[in-house]
C-alpha atoms as a PDB file:
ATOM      1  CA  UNK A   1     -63.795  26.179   3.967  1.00  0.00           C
ATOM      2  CA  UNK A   2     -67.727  26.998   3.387  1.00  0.00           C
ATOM      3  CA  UNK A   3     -68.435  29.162   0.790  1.00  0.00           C
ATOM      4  CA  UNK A   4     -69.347  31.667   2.967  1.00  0.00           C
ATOM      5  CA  UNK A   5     -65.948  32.228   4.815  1.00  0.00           C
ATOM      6  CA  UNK A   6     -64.170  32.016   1.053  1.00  0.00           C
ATOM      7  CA  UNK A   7     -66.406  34.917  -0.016  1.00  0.00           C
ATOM      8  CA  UNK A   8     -65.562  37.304   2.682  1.00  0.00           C
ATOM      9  CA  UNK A   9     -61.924  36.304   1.536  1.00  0.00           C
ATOM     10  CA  UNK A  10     -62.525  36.775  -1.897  1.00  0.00           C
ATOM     11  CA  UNK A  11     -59.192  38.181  -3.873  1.00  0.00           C
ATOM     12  CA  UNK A  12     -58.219  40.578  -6.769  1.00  0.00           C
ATOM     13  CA  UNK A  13     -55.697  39.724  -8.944  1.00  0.00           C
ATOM     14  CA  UNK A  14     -54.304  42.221 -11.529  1.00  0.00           C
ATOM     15  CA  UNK A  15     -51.604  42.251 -13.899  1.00  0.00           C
ATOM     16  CA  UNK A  16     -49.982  45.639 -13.948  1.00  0.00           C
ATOM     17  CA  UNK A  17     -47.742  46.507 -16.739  1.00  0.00           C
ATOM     18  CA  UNK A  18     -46.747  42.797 -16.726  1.00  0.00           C
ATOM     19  CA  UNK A  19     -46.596  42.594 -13.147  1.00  0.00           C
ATOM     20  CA  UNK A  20     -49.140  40.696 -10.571  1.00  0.00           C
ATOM     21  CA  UNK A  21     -50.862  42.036  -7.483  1.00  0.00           C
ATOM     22  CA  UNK A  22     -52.975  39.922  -5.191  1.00  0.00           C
ATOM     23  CA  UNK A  23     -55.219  42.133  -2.719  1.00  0.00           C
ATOM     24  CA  UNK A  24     -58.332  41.170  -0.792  1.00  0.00           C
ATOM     25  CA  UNK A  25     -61.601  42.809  -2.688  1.00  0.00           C
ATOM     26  CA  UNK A  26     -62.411  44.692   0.717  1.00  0.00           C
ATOM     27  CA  UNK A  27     -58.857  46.355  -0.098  1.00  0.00           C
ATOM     28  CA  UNK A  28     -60.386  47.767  -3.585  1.00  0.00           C
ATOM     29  CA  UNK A  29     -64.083  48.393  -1.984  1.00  0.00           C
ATOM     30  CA  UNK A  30     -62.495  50.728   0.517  1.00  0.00           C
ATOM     31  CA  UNK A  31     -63.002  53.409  -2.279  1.00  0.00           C
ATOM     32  CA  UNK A  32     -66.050  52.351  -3.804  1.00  0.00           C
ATOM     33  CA  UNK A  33     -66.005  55.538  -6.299  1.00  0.00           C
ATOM     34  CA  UNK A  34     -62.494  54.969  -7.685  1.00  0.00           C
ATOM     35  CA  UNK A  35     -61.411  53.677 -10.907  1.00  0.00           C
ATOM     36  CA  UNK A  36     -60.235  50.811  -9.574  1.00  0.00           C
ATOM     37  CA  UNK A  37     -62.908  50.300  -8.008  1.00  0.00           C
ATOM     38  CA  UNK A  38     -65.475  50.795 -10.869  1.00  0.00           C
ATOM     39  CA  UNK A  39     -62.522  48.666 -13.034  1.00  0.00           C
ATOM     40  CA  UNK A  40     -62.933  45.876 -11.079  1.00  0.00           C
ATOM     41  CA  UNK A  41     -66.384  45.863 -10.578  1.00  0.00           C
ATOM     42  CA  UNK A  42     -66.537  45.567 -14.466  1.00  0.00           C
ATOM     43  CA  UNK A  43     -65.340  42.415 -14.461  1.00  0.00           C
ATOM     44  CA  UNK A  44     -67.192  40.341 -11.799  1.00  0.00           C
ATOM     45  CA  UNK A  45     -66.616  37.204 -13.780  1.00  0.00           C
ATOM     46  CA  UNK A  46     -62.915  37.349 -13.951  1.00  0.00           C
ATOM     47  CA  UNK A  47     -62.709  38.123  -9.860  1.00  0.00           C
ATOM     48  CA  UNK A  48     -64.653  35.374  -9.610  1.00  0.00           C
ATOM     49  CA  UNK A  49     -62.718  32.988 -11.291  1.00  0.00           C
ATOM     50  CA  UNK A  50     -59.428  34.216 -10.015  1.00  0.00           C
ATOM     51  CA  UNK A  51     -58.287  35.271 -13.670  1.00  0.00           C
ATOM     52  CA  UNK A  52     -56.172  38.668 -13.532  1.00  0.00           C
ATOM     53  CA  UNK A  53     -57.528  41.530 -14.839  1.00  0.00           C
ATOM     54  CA  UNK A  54     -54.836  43.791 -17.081  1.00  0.00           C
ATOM     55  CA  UNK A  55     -54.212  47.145 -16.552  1.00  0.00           C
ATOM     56  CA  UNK A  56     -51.506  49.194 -18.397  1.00  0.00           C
ATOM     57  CA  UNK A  57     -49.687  51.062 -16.310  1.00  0.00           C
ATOM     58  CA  UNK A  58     -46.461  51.136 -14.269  1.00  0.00           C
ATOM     59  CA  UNK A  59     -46.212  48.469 -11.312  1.00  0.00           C
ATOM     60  CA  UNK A  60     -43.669  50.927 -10.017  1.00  0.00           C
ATOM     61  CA  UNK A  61     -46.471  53.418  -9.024  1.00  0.00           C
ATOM     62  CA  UNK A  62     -49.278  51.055  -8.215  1.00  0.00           C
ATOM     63  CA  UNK A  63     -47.571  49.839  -5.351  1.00  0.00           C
ATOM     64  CA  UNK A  64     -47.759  53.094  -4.109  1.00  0.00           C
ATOM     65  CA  UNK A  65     -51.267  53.041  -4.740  1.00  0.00           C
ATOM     66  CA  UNK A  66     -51.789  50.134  -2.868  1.00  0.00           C
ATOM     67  CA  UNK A  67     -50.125  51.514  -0.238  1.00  0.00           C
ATOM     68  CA  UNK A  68     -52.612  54.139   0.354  1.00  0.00           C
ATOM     69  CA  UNK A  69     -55.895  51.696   0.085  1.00  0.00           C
ATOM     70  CA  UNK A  70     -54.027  49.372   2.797  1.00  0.00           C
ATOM     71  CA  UNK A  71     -52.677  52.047   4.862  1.00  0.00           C
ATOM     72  CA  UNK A  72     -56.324  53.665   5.364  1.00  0.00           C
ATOM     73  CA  UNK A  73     -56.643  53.701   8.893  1.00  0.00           C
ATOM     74  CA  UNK A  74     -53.535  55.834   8.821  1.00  0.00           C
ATOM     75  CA  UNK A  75     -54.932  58.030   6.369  1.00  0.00           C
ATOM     76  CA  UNK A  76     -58.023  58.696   8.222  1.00  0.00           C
ATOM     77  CA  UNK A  77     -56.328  59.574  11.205  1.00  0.00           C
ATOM     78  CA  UNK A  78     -54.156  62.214   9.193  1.00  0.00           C
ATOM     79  CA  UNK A  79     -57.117  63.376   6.936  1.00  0.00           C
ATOM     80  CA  UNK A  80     -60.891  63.071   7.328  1.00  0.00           C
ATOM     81  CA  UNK A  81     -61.918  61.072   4.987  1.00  0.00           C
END
């Protein structure tokens, strides 16, 4: 795979209260203004090396969270975002 094609692939990975997420970085960019967002971007090294970045919180409700940066084509057509 040429480095080009693995870029525009480029993953997340996060540890969340002990538990790890995967999730494409065009997931997280969707809302460039959020704290994940700005979390993530504060550790460019750490993406880049595929190391998972810690956050302490409940995995419980991050899933849901993730559910609403996946599901944004739904959300647009509900709200205008």
């Amino acid at each position: 795979m040429s480095s080009r094609a693995s870029r525009s692939q480029e993953f997340v990975f996060l540890n969340v209260g002990g538990q790890s997420f995967k999730l494409l970085s065009s997931t997280v960019q969707r809302y460039p203004e959020s704290l994940l967002a700005k979390m993530v971007a504060e550790f460019p090294d750490m993406v880049e090396k595929e190391e998972e970045i810690y956050i302490d919180r409940s995995p419980k409700y991050f899933e849901w969270i993730l559910e609403v940066y996946r599901s944004l084509s739904l959300i647009q057509g509900i709200v205008k975002i």
